[in-house]
PDB file of N, CA and C in Angstrom:
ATOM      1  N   UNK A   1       0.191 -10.959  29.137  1.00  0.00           N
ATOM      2  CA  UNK A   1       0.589 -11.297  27.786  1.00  0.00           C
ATOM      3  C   UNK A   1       1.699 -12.340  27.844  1.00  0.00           C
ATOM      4  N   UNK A   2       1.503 -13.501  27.094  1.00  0.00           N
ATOM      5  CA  UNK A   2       2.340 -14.580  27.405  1.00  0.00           C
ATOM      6  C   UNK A   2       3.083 -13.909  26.164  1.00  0.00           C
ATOM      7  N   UNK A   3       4.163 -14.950  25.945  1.00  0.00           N
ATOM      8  CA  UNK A   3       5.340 -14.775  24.708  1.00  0.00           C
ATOM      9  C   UNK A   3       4.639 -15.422  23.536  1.00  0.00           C
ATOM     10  N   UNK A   4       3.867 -16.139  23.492  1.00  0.00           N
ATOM     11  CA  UNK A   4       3.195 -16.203  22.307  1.00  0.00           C
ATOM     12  C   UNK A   4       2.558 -15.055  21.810  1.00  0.00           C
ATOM     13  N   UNK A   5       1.853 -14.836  22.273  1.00  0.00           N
ATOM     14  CA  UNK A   5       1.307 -13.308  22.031  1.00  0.00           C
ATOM     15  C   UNK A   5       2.595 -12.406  21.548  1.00  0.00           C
ATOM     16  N   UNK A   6       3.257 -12.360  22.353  1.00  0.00           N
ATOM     17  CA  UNK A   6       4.425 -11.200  21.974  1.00  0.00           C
ATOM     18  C   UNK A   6       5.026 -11.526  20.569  1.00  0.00           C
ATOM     19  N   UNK A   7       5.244 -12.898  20.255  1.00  0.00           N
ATOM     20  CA  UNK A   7       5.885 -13.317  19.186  1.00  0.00           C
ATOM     21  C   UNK A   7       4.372 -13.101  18.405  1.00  0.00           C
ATOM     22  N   UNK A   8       3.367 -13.486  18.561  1.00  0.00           N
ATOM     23  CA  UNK A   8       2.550 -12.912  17.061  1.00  0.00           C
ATOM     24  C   UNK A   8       2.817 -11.979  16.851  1.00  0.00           C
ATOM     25  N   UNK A   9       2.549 -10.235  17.731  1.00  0.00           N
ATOM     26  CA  UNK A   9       2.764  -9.268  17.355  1.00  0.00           C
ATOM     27  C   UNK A   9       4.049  -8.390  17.075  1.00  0.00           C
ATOM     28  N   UNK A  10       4.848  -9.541  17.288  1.00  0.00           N
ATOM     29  CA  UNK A  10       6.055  -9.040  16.285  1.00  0.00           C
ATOM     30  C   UNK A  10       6.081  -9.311  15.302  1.00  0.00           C
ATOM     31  N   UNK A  11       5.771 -10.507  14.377  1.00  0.00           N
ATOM     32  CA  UNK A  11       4.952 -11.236  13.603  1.00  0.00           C
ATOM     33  C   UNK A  11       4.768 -10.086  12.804  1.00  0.00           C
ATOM     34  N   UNK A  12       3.437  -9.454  13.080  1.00  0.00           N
ATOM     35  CA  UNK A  12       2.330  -8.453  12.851  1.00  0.00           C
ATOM     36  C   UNK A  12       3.115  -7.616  12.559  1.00  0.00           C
ATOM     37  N   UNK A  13       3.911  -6.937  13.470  1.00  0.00           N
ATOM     38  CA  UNK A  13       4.389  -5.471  12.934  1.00  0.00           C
ATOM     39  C   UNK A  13       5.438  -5.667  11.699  1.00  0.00           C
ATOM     40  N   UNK A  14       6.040  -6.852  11.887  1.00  0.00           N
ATOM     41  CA  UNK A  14       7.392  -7.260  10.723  1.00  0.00           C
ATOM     42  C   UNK A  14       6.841  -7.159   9.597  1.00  0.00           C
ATOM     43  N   UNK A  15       5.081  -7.815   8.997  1.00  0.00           N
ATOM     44  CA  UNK A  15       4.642  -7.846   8.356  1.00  0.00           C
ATOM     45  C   UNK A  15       3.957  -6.496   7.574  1.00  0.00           C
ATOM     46  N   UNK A  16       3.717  -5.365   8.857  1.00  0.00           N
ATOM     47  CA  UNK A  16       2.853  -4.498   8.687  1.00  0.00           C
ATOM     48  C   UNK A  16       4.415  -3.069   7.940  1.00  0.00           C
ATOM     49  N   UNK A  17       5.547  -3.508   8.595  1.00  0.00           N
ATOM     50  CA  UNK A  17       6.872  -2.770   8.081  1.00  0.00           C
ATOM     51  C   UNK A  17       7.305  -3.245   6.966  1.00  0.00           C
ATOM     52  N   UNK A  18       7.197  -4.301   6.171  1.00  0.00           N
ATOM     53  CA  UNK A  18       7.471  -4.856   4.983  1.00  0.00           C
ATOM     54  C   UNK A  18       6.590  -5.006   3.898  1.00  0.00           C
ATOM     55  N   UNK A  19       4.627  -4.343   4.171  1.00  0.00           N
ATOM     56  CA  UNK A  19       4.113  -4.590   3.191  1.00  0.00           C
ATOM     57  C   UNK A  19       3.958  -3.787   2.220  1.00  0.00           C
ATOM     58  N   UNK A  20       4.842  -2.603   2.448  1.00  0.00           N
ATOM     59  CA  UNK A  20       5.130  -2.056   1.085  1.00  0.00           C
ATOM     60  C   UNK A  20       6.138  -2.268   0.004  1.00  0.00           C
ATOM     61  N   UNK A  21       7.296  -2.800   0.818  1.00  0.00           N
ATOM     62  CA  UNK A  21       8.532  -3.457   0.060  1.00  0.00           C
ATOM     63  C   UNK A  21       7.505  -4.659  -1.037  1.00  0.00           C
ATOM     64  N   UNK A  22       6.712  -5.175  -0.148  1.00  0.00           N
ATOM     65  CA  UNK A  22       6.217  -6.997  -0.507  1.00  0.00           C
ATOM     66  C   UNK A  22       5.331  -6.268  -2.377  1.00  0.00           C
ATOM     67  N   UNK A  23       4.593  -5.311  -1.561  1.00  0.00           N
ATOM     68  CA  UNK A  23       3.631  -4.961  -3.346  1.00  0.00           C
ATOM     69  C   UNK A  23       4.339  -4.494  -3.945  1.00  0.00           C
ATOM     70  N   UNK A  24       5.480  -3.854  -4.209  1.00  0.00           N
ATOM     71  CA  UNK A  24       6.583  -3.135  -4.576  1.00  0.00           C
ATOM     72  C   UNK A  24       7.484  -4.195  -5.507  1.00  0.00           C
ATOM     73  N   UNK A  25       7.091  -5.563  -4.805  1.00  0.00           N
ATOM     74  CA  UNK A  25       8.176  -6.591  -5.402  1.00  0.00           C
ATOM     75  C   UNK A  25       7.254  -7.105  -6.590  1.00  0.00           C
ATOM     76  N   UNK A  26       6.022  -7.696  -6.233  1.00  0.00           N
ATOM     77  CA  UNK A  26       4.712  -7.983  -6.546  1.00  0.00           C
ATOM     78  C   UNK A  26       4.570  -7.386  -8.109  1.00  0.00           C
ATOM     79  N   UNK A  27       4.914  -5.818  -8.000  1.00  0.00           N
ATOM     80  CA  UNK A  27       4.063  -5.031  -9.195  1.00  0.00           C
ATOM     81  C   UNK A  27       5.165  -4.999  -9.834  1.00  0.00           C
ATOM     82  N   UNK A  28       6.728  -4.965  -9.353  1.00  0.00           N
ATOM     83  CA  UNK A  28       7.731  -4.443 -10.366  1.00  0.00           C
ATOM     84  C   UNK A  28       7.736  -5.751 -11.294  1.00  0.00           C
ATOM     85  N   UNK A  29       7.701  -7.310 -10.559  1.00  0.00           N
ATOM     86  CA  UNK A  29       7.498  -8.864 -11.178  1.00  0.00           C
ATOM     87  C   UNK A  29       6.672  -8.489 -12.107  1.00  0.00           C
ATOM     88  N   UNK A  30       5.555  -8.234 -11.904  1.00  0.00           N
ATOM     89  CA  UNK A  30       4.240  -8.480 -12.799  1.00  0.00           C
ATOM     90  C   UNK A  30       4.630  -7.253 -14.265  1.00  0.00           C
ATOM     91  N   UNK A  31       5.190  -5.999 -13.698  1.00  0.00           N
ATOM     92  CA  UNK A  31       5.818  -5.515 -14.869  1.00  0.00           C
ATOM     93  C   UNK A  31       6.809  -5.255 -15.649  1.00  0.00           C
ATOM     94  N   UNK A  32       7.278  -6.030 -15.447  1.00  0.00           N
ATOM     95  CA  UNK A  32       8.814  -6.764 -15.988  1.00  0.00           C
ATOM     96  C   UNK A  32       8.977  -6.664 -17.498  1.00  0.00           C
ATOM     97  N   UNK A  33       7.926  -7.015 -18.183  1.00  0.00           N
ATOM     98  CA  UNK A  33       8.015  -7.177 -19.531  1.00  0.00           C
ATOM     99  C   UNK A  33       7.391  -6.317 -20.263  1.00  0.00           C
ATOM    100  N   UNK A  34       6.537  -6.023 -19.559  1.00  0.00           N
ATOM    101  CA  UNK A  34       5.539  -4.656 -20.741  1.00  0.00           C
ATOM    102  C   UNK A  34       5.565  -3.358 -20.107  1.00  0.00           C
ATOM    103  N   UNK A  35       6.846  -2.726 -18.863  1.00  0.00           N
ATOM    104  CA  UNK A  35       7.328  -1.445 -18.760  1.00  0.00           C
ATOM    105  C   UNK A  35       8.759  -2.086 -18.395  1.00  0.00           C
ATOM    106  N   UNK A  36       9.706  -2.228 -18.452  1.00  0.00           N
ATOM    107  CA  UNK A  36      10.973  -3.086 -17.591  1.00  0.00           C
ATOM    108  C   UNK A  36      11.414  -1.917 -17.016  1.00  0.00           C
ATOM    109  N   UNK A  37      11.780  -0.694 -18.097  1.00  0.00           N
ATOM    110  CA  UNK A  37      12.485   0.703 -17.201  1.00  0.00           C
ATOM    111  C   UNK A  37      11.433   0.949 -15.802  1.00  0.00           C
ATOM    112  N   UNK A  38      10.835   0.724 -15.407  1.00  0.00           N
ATOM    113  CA  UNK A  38       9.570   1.289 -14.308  1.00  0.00           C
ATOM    114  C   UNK A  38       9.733  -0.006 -13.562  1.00  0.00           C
ATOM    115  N   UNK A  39       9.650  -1.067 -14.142  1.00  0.00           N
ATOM    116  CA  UNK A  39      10.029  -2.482 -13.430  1.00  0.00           C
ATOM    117  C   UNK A  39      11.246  -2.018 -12.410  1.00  0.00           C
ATOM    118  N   UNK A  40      12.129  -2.329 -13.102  1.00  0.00           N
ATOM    119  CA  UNK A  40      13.809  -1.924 -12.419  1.00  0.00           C
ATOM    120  C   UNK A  40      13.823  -0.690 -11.542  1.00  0.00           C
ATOM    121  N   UNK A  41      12.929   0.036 -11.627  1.00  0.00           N
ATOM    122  CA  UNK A  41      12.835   1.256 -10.606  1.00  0.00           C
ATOM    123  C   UNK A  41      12.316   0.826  -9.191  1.00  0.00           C
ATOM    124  N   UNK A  42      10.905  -0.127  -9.470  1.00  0.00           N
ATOM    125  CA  UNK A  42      10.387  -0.412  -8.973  1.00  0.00           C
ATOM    126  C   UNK A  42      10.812  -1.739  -7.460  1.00  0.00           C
ATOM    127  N   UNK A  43      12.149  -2.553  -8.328  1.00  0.00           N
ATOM    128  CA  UNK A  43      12.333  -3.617  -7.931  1.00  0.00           C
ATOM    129  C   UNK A  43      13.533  -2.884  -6.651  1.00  0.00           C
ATOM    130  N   UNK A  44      14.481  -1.825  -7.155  1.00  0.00           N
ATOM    131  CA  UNK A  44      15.207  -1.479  -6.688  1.00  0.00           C
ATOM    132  C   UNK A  44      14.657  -0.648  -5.149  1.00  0.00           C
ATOM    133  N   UNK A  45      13.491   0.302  -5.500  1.00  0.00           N
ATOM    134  CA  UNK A  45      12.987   0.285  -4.382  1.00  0.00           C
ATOM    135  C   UNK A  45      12.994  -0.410  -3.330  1.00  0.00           C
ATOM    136  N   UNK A  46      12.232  -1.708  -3.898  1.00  0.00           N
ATOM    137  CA  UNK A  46      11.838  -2.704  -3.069  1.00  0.00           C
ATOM    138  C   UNK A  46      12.552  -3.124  -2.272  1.00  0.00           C
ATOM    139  N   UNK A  47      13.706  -3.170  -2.999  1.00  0.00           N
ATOM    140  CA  UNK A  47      15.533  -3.633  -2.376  1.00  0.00           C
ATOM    141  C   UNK A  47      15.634  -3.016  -1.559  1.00  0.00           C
ATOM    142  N   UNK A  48      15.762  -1.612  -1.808  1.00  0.00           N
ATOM    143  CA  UNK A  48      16.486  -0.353  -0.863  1.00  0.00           C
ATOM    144  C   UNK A  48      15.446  -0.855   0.699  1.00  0.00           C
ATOM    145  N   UNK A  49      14.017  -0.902   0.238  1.00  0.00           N
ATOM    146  CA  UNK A  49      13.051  -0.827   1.218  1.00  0.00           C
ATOM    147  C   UNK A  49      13.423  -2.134   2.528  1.00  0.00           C
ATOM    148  N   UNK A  50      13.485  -3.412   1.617  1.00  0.00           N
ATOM    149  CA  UNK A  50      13.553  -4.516   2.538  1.00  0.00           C
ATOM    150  C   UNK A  50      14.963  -4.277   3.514  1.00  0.00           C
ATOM    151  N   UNK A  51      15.884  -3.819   2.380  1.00  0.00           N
ATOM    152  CA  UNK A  51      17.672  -3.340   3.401  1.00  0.00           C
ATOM    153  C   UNK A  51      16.979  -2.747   5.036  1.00  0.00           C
ATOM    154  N   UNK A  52      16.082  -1.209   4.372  1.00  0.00           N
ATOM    155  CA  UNK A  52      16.308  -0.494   5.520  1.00  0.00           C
ATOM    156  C   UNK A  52      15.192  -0.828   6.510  1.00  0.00           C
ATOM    157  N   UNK A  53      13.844  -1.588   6.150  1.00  0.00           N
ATOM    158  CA  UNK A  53      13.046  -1.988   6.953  1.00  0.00           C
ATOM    159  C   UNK A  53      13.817  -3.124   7.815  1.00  0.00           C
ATOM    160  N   UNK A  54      14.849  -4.228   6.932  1.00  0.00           N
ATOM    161  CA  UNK A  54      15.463  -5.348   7.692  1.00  0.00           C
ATOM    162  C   UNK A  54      16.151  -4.643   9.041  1.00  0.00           C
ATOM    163  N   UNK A  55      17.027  -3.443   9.039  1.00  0.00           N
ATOM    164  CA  UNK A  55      17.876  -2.806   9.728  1.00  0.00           C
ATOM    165  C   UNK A  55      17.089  -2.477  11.094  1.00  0.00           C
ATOM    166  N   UNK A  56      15.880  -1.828  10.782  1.00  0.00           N
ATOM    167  CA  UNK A  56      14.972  -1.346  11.834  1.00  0.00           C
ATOM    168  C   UNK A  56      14.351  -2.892  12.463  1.00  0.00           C
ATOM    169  N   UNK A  57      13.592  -3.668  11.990  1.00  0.00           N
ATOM    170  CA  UNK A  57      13.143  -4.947  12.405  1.00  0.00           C
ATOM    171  C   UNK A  57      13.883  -5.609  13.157  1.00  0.00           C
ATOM    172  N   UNK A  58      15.267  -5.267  12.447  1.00  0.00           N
ATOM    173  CA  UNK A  58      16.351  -6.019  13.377  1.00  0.00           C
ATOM    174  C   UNK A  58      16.645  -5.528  14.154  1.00  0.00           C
ATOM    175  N   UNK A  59      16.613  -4.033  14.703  1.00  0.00           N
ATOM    176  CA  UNK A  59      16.943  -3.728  16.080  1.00  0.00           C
ATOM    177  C   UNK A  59      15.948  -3.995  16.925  1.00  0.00           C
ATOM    178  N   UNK A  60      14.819  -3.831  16.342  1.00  0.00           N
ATOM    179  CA  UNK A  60      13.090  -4.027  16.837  1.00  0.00           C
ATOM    180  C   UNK A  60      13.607  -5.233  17.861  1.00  0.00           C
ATOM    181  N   UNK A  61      13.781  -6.016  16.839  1.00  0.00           N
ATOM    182  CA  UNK A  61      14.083  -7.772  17.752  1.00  0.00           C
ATOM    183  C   UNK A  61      15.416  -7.943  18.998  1.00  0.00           C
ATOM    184  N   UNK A  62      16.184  -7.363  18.942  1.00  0.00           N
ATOM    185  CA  UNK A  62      16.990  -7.169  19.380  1.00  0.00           C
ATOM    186  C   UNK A  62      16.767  -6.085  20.968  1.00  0.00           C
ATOM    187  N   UNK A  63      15.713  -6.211  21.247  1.00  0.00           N
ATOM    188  CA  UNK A  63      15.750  -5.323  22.442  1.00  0.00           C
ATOM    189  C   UNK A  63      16.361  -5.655  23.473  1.00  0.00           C
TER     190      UNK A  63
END
């Protein structure tokens, strides 16, 4: 496995640890205006999510 490889599949997993934050951001945007209380729940999640996924990713990288 060269380092390209290694760097896609870090790639991959960064992507595969953040794609719930990502629809989370996605759906709270899209309902912004016709639920906002559920929006703002939604967005804050997303927040909390990207903080603590960033924290883990970042040690991930950091080996």
């Amino acid at each position: 496995m060269g380092t390209n490889a290694i760097f896609i599949l870090v790639i991959i997993v960064y992507i595969i640890f953040h794609a719930p934050a990502i629809i989370l951001l996605f759906l709270g945007l899209k309902n912004l205006k016709k639920k906002p209380e559920r929006a703002k729940t939604q967005l804050i999640i997303a927040g909390i999510y990207f903080l603590i996924g960033g924290g883990i990713c970042g040690t991930l990288l950091n080996l």
